[in-house]
PDB file of N, CA and C in Angstrom:
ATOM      1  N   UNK A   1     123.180 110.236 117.504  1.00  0.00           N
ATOM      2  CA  UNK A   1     123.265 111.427 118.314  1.00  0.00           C
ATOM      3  C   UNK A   1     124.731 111.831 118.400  1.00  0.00           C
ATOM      4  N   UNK A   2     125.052 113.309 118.032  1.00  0.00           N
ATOM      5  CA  UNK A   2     126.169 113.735 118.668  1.00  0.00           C
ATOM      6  C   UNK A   2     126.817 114.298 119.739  1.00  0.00           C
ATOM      7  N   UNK A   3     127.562 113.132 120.559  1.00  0.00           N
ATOM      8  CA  UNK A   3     128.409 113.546 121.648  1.00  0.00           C
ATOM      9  C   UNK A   3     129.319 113.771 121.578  1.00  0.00           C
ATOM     10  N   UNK A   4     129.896 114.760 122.682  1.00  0.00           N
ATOM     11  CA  UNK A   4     131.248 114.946 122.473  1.00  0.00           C
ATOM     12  C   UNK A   4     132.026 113.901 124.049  1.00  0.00           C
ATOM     13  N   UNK A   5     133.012 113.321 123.837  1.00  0.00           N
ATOM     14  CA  UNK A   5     133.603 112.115 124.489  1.00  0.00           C
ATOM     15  C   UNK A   5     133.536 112.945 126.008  1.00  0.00           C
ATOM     16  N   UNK A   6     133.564 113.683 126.226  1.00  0.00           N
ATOM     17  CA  UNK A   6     134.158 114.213 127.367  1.00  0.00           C
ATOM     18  C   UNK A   6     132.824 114.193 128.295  1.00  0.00           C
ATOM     19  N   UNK A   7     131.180 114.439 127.335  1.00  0.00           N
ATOM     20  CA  UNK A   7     130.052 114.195 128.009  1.00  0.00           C
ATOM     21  C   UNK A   7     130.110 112.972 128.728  1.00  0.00           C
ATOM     22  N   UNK A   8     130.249 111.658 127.878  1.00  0.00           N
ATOM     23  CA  UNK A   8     130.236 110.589 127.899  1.00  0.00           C
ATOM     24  C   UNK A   8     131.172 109.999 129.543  1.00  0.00           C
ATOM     25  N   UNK A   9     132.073 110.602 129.377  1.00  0.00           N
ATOM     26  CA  UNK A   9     133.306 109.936 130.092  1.00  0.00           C
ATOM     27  C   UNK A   9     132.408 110.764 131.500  1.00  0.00           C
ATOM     28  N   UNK A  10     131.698 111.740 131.763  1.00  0.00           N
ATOM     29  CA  UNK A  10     131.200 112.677 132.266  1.00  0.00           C
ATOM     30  C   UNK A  10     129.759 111.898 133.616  1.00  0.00           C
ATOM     31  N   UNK A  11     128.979 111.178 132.494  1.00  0.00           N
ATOM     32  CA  UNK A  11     128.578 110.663 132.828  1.00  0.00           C
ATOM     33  C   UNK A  11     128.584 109.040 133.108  1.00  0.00           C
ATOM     34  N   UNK A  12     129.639 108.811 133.203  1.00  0.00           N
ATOM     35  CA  UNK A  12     130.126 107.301 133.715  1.00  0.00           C
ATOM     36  C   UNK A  12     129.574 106.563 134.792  1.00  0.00           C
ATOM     37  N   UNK A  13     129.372 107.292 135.571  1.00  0.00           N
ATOM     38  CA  UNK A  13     128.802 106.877 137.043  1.00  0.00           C
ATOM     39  C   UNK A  13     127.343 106.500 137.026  1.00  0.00           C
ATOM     40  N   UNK A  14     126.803 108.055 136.613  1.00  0.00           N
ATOM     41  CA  UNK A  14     125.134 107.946 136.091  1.00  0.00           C
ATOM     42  C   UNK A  14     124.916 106.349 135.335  1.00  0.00           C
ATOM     43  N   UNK A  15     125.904 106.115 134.657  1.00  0.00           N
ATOM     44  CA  UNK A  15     125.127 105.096 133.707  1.00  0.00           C
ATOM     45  C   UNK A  15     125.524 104.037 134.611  1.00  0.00           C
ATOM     46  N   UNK A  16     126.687 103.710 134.960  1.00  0.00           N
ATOM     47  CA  UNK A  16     127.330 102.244 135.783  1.00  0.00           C
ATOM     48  C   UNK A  16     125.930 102.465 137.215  1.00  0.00           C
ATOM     49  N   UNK A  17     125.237 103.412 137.422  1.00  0.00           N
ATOM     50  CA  UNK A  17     124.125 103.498 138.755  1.00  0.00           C
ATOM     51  C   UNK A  17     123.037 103.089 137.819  1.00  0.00           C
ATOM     52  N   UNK A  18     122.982 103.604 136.490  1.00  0.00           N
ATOM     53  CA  UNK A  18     121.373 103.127 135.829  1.00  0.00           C
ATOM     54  C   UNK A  18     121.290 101.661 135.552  1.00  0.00           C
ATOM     55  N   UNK A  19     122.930 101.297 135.373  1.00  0.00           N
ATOM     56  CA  UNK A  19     122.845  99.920 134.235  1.00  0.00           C
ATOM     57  C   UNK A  19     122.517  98.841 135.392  1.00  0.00           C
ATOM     58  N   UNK A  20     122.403  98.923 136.717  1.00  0.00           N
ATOM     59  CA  UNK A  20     121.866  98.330 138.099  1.00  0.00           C
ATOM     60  C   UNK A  20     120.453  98.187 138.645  1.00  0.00           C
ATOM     61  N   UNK A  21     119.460  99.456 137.506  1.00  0.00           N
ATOM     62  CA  UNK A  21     118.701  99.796 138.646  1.00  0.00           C
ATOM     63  C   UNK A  21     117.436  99.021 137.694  1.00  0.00           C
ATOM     64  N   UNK A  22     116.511  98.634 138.617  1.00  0.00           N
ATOM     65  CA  UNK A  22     114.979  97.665 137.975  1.00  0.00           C
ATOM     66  C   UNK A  22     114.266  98.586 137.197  1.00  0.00           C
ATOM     67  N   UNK A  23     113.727  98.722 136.034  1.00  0.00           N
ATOM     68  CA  UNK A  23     112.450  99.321 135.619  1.00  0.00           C
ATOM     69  C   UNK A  23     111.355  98.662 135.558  1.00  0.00           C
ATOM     70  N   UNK A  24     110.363  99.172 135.526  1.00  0.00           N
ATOM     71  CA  UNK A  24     109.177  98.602 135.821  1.00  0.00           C
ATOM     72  C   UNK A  24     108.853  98.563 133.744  1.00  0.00           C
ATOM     73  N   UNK A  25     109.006  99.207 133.089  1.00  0.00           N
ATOM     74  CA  UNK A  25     108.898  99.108 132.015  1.00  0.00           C
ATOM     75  C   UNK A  25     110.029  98.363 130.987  1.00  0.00           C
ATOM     76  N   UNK A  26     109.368  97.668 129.969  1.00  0.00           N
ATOM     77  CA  UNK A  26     110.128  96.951 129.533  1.00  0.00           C
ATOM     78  C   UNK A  26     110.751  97.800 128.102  1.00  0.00           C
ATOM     79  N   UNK A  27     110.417  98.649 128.130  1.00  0.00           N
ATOM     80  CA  UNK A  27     111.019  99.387 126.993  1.00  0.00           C
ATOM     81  C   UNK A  27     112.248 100.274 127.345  1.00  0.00           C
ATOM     82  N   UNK A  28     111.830 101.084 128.279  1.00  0.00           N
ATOM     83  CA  UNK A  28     113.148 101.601 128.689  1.00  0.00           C
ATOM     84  C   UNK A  28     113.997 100.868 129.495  1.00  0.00           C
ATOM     85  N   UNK A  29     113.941  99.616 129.595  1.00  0.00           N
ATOM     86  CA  UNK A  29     115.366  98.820 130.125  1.00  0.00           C
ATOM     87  C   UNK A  29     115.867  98.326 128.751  1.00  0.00           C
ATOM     88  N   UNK A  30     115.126  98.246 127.837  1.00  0.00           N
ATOM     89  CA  UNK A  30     116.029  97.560 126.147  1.00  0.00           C
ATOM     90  C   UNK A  30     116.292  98.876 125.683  1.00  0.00           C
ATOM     91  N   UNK A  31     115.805  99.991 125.677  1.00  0.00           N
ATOM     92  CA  UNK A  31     116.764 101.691 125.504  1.00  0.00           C
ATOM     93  C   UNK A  31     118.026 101.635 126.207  1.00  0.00           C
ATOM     94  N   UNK A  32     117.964 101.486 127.334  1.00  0.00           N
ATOM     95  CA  UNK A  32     119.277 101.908 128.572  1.00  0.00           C
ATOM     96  C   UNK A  32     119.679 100.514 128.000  1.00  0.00           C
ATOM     97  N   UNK A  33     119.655  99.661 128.215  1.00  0.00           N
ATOM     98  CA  UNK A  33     120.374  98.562 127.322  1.00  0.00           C
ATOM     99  C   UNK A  33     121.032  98.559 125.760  1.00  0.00           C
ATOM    100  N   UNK A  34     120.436  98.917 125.208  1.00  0.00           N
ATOM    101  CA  UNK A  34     120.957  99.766 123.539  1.00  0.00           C
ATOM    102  C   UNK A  34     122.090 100.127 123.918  1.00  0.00           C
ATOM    103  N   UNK A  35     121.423 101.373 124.973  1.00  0.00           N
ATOM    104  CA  UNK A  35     122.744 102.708 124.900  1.00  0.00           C
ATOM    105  C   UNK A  35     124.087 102.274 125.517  1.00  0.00           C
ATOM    106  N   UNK A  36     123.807 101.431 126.831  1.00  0.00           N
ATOM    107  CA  UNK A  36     124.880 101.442 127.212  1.00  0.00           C
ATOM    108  C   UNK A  36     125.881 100.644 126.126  1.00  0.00           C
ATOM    109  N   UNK A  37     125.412  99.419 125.694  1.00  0.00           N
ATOM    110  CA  UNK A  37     126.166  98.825 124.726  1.00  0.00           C
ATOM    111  C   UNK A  37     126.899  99.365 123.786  1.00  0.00           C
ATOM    112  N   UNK A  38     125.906 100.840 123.562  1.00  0.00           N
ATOM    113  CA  UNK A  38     126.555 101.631 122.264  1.00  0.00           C
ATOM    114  C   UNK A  38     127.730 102.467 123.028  1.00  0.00           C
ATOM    115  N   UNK A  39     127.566 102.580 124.428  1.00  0.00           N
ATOM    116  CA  UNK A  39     128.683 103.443 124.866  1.00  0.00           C
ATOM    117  C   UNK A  39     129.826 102.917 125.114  1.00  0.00           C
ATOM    118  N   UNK A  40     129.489 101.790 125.627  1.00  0.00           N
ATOM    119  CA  UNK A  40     130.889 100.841 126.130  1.00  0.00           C
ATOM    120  C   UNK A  40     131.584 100.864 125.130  1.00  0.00           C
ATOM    121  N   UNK A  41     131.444 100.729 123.952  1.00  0.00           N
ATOM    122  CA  UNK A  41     132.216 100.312 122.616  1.00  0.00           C
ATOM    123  C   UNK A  41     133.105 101.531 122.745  1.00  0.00           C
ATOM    124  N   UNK A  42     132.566 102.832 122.678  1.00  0.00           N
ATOM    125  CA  UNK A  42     133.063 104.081 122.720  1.00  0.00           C
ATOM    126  C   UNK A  42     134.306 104.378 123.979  1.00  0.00           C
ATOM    127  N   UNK A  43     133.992 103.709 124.622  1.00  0.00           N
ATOM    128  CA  UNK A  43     134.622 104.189 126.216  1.00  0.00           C
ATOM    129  C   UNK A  43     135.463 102.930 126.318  1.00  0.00           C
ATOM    130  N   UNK A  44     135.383 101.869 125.558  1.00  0.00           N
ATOM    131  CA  UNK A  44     136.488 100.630 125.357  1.00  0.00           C
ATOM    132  C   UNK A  44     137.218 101.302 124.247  1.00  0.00           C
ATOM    133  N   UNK A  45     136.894 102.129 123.236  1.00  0.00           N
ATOM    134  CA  UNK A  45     137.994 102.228 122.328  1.00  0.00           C
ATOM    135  C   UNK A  45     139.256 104.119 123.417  1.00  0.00           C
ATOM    136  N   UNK A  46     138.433 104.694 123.539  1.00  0.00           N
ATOM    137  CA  UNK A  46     139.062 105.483 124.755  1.00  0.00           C
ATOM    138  C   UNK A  46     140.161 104.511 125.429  1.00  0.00           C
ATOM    139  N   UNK A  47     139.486 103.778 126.593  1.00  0.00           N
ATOM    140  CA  UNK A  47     140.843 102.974 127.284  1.00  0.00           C
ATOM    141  C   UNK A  47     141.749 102.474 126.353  1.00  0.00           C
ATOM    142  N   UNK A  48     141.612 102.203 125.829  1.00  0.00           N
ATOM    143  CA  UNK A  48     142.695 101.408 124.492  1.00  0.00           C
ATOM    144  C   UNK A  48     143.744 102.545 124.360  1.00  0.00           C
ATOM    145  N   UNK A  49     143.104 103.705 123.226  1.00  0.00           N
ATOM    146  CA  UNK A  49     144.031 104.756 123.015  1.00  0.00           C
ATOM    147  C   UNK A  49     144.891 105.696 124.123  1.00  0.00           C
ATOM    148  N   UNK A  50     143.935 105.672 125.565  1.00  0.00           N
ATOM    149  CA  UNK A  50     144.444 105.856 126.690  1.00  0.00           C
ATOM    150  C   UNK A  50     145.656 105.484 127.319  1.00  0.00           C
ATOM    151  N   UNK A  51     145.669 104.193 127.092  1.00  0.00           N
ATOM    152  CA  UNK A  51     146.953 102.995 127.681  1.00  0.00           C
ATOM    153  C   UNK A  51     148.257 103.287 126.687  1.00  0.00           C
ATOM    154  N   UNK A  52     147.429 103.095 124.975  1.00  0.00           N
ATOM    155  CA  UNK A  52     148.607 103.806 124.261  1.00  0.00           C
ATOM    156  C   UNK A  52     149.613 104.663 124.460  1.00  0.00           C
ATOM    157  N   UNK A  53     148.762 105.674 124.674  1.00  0.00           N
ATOM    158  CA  UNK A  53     149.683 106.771 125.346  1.00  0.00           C
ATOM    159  C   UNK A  53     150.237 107.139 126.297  1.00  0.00           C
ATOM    160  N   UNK A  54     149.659 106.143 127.485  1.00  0.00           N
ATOM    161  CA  UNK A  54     150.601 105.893 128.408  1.00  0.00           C
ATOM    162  C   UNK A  54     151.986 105.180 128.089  1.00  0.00           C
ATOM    163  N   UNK A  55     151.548 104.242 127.493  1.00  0.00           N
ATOM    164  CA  UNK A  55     152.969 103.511 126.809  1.00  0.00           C
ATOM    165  C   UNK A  55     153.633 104.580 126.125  1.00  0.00           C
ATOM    166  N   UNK A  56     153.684 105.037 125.168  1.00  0.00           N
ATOM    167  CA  UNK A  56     154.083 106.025 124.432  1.00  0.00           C
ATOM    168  C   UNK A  56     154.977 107.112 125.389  1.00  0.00           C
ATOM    169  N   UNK A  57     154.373 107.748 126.695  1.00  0.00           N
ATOM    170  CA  UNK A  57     154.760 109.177 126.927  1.00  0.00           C
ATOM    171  C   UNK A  57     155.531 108.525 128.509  1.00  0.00           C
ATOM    172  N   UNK A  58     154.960 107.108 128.729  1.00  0.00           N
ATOM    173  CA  UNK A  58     155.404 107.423 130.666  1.00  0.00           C
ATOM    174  C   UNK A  58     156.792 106.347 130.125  1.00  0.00           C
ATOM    175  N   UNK A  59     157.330 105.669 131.132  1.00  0.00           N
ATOM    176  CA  UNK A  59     158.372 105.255 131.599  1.00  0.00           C
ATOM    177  C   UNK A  59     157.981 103.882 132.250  1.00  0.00           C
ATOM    178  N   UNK A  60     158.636 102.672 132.007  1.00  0.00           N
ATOM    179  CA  UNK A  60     158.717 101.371 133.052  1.00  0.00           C
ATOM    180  C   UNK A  60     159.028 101.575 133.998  1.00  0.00           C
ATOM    181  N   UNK A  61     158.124 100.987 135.118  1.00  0.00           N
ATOM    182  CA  UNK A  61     158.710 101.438 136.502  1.00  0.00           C
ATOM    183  C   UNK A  61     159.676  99.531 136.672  1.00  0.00           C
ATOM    184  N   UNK A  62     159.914  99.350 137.684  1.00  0.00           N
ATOM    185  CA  UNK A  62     160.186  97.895 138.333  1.00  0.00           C
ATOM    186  C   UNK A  62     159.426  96.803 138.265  1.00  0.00           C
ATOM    187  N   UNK A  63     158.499  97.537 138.705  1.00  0.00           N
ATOM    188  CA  UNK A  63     156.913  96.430 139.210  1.00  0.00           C
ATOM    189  C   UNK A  63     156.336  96.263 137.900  1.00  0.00           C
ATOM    190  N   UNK A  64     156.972  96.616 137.014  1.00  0.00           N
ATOM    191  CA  UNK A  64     156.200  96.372 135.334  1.00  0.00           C
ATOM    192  C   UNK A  64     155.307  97.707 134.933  1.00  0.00           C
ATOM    193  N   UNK A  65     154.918  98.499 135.503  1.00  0.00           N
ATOM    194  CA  UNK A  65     153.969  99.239 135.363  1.00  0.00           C
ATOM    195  C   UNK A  65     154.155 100.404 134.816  1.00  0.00           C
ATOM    196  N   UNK A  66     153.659 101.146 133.922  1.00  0.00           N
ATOM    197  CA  UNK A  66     154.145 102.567 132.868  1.00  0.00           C
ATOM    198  C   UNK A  66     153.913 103.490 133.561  1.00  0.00           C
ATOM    199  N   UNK A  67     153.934 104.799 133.717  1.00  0.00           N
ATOM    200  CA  UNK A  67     153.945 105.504 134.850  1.00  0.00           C
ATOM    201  C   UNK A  67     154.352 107.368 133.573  1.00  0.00           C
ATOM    202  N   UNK A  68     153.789 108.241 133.567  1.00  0.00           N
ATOM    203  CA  UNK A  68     154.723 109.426 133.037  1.00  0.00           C
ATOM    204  C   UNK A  68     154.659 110.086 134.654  1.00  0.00           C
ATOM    205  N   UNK A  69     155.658 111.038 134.001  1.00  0.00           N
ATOM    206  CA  UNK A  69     156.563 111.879 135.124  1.00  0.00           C
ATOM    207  C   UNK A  69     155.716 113.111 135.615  1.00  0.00           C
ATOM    208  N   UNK A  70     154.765 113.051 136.759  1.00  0.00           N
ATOM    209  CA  UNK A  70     154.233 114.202 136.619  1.00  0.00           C
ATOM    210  C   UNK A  70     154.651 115.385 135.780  1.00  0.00           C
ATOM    211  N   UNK A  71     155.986 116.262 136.427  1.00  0.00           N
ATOM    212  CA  UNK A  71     156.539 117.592 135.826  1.00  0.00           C
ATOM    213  C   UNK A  71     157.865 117.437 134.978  1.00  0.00           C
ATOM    214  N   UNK A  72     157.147 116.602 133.785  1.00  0.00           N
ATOM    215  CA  UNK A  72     157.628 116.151 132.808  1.00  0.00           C
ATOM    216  C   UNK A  72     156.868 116.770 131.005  1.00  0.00           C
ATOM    217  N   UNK A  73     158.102 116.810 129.735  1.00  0.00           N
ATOM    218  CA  UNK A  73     157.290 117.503 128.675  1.00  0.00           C
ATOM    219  C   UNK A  73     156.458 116.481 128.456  1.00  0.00           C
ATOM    220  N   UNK A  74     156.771 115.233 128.728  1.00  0.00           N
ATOM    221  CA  UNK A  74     155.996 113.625 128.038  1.00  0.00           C
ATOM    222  C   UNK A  74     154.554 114.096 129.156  1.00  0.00           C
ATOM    223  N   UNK A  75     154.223 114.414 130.266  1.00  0.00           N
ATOM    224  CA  UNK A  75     153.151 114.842 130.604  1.00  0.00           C
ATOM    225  C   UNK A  75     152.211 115.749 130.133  1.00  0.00           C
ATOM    226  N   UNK A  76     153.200 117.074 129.584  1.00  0.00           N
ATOM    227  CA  UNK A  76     152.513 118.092 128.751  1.00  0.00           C
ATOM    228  C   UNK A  76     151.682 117.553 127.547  1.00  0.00           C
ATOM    229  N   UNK A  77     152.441 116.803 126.553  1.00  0.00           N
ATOM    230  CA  UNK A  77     152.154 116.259 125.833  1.00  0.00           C
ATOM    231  C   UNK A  77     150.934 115.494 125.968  1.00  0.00           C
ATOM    232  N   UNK A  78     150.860 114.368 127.073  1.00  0.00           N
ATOM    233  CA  UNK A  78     150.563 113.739 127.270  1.00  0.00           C
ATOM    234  C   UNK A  78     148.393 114.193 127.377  1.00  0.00           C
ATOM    235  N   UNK A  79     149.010 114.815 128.344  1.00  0.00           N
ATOM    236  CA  UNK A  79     147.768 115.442 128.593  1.00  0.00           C
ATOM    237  C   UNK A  79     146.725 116.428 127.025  1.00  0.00           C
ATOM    238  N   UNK A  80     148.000 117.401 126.932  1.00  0.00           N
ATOM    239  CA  UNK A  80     146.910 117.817 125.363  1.00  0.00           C
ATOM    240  C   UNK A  80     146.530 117.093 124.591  1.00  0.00           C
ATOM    241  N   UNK A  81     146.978 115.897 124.121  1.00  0.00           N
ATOM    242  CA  UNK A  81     146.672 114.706 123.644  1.00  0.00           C
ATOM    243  C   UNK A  81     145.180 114.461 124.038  1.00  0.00           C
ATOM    244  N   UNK A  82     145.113 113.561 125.243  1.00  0.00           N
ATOM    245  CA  UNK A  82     143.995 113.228 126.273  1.00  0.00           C
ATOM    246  C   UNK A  82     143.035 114.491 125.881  1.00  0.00           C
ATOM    247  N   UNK A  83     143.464 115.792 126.105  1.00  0.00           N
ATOM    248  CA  UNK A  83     142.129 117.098 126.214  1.00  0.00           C
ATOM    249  C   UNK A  83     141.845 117.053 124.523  1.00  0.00           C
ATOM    250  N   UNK A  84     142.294 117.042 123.622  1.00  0.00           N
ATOM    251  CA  UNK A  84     141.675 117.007 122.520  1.00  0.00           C
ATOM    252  C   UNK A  84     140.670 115.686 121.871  1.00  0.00           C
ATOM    253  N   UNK A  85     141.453 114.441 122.591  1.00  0.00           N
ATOM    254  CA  UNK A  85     140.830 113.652 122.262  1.00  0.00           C
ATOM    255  C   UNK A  85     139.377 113.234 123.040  1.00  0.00           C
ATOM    256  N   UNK A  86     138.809 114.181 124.288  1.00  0.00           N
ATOM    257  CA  UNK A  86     137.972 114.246 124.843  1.00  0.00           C
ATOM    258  C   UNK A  86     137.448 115.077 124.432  1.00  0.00           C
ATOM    259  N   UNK A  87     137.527 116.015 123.305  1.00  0.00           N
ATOM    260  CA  UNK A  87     136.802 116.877 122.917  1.00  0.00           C
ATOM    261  C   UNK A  87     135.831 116.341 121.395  1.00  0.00           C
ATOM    262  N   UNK A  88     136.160 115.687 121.497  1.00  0.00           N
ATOM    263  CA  UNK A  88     135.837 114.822 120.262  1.00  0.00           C
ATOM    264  C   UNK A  88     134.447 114.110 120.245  1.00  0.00           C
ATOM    265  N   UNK A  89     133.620 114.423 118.509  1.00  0.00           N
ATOM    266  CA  UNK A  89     132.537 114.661 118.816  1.00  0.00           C
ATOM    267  C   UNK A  89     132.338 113.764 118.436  1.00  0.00           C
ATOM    268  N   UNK A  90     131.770 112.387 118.696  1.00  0.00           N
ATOM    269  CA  UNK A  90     131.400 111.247 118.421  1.00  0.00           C
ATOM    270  C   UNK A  90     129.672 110.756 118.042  1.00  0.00           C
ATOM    271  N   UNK A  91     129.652 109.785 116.913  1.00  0.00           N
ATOM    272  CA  UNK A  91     127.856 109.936 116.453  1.00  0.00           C
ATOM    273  C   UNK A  91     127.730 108.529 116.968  1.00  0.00           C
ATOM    274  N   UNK A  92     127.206 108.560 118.140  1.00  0.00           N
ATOM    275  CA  UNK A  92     126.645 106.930 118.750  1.00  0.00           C
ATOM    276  C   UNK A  92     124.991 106.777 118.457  1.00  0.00           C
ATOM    277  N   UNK A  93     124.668 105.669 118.217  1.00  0.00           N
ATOM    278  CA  UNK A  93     123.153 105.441 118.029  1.00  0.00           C
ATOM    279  C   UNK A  93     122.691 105.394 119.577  1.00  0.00           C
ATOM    280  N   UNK A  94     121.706 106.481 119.980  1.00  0.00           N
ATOM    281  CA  UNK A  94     121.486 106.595 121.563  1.00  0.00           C
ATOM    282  C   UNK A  94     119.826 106.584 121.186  1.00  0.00           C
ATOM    283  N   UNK A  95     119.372 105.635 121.732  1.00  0.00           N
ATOM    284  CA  UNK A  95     117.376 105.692 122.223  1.00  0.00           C
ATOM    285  C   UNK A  95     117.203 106.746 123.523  1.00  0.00           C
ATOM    286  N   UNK A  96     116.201 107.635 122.850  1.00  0.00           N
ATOM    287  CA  UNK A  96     116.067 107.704 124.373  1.00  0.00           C
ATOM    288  C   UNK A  96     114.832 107.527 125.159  1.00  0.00           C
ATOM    289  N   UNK A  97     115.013 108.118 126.481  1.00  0.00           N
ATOM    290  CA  UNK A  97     114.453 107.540 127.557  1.00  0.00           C
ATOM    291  C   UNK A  97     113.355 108.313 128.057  1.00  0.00           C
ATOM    292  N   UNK A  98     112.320 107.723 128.010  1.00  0.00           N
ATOM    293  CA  UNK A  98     111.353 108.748 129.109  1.00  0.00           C
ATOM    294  C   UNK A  98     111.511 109.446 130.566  1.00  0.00           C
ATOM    295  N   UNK A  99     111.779 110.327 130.809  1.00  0.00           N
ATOM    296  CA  UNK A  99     112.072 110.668 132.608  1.00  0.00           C
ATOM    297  C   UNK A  99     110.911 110.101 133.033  1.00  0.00           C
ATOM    298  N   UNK A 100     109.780 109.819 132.708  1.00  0.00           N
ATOM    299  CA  UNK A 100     109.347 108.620 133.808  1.00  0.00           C
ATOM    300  C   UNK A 100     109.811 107.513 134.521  1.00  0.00           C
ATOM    301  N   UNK A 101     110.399 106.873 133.595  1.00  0.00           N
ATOM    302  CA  UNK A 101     111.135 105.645 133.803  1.00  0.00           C
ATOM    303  C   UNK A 101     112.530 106.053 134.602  1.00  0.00           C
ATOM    304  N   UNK A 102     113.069 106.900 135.038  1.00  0.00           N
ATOM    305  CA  UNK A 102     114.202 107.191 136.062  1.00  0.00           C
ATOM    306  C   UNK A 102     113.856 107.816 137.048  1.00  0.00           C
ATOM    307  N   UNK A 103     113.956 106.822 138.468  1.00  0.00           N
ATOM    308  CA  UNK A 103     113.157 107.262 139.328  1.00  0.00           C
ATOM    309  C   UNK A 103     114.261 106.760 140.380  1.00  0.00           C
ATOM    310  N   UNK A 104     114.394 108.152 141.141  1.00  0.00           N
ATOM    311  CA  UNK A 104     115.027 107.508 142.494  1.00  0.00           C
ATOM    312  C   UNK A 104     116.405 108.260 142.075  1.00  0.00           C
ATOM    313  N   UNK A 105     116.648 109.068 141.281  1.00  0.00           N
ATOM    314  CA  UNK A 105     118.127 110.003 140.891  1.00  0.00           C
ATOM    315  C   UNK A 105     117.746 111.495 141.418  1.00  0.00           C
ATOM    316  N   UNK A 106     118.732 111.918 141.639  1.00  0.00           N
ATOM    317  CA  UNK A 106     119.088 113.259 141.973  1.00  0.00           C
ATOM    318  C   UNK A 106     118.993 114.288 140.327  1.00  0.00           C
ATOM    319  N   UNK A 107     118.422 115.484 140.641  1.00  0.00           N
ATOM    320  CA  UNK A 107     118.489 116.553 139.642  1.00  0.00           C
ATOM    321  C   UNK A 107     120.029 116.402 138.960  1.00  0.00           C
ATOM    322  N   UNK A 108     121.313 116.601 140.037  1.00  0.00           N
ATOM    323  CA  UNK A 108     122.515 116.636 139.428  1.00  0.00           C
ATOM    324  C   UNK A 108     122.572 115.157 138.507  1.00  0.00           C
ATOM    325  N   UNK A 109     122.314 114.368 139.215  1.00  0.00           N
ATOM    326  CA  UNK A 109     122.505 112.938 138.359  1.00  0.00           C
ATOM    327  C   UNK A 109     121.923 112.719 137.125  1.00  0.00           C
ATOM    328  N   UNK A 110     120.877 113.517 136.999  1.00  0.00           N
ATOM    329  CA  UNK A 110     119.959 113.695 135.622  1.00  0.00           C
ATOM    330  C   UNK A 110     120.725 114.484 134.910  1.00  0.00           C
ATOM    331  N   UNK A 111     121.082 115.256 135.069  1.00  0.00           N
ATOM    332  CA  UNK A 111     121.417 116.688 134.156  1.00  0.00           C
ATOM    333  C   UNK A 111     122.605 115.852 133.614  1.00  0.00           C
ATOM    334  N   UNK A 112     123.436 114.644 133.984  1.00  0.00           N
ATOM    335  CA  UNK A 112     124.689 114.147 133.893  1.00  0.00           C
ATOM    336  C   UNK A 112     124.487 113.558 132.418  1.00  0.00           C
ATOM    337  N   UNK A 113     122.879 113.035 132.314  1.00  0.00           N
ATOM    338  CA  UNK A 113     122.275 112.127 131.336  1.00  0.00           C
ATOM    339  C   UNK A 113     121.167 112.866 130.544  1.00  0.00           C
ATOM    340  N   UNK A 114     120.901 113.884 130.438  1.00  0.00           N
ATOM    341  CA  UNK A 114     119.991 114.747 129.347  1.00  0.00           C
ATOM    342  C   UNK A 114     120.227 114.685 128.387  1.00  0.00           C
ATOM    343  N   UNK A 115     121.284 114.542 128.058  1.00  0.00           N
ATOM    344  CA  UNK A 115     121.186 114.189 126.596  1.00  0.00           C
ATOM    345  C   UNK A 115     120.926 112.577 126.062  1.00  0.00           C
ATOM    346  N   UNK A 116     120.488 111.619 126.823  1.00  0.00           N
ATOM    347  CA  UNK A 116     119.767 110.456 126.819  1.00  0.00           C
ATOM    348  C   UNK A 116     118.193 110.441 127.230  1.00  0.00           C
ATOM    349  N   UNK A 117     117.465 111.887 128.097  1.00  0.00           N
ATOM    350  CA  UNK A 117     116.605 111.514 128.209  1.00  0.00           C
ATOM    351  C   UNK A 117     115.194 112.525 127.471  1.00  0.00           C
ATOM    352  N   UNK A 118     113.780 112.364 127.779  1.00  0.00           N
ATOM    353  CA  UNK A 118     112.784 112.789 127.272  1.00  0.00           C
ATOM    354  C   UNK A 118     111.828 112.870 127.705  1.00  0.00           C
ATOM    355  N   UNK A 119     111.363 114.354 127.533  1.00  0.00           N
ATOM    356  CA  UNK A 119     109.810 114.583 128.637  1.00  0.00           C
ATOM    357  C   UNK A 119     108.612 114.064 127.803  1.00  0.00           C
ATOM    358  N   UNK A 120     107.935 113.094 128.348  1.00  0.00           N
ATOM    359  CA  UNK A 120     106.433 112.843 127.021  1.00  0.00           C
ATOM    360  C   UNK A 120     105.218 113.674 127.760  1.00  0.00           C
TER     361      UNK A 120
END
């Protein structure tokens, strides 16, 4: 399936609330299990390139810690960097899910994950 990173990063919450919750079916907990696995990989290689560029654009503070300058060009930079690379359309292997099996979410919380799920 093609996502673009910014969905993904979008719905972070939705999934860290699904990857908690009991199903009564054993199929869509090894789907939501698939997926998340397939996402983490995605959203572990993000933090990685993330930190990069923190290294890259911010500054050592004292306490050890990298830091850029809010109203700084290394921020400008910094950031178009970040917005392109969230625009980025990524092909993850995603199962999806019956909306039966998600029960107990909000309309907004769904809509976060439609592109994981399926009316039968």
């Amino acid at each position: 399936m093609k996502l673009k990173l910014i969905d993904i990063l979008n719905s972070k919450n939705i999934l860290d609330k699904l990857s908690i919750t009991k199903f009564d079916s054993g199929v869509a907990c090894y789907q939501l299990a698939h997926n998340l696995k397939n996402i983490d990989a995605e959203l572990m290689n993000f933090d990685k390139i993330q930190k990069e560029l923190i290294e890259k654009y911010g500054e050592k503070k004292e306490d050890g810690s990298v830091q850029i300058e809010k109203s700084s060009a290394s921020m400008d930079i910094y950031v178009t960097q970040m917005n392109e690379i969230m625009q980025q359309e990524l092909d993850i292997d995603i199962l999806t899910i019956d909306c039966k099996n998600i029960i107990g979410f909000t309309p907004i919380e769904l809509v976060a994950i439609d592109w994981m799920l399926k009316l039968e």
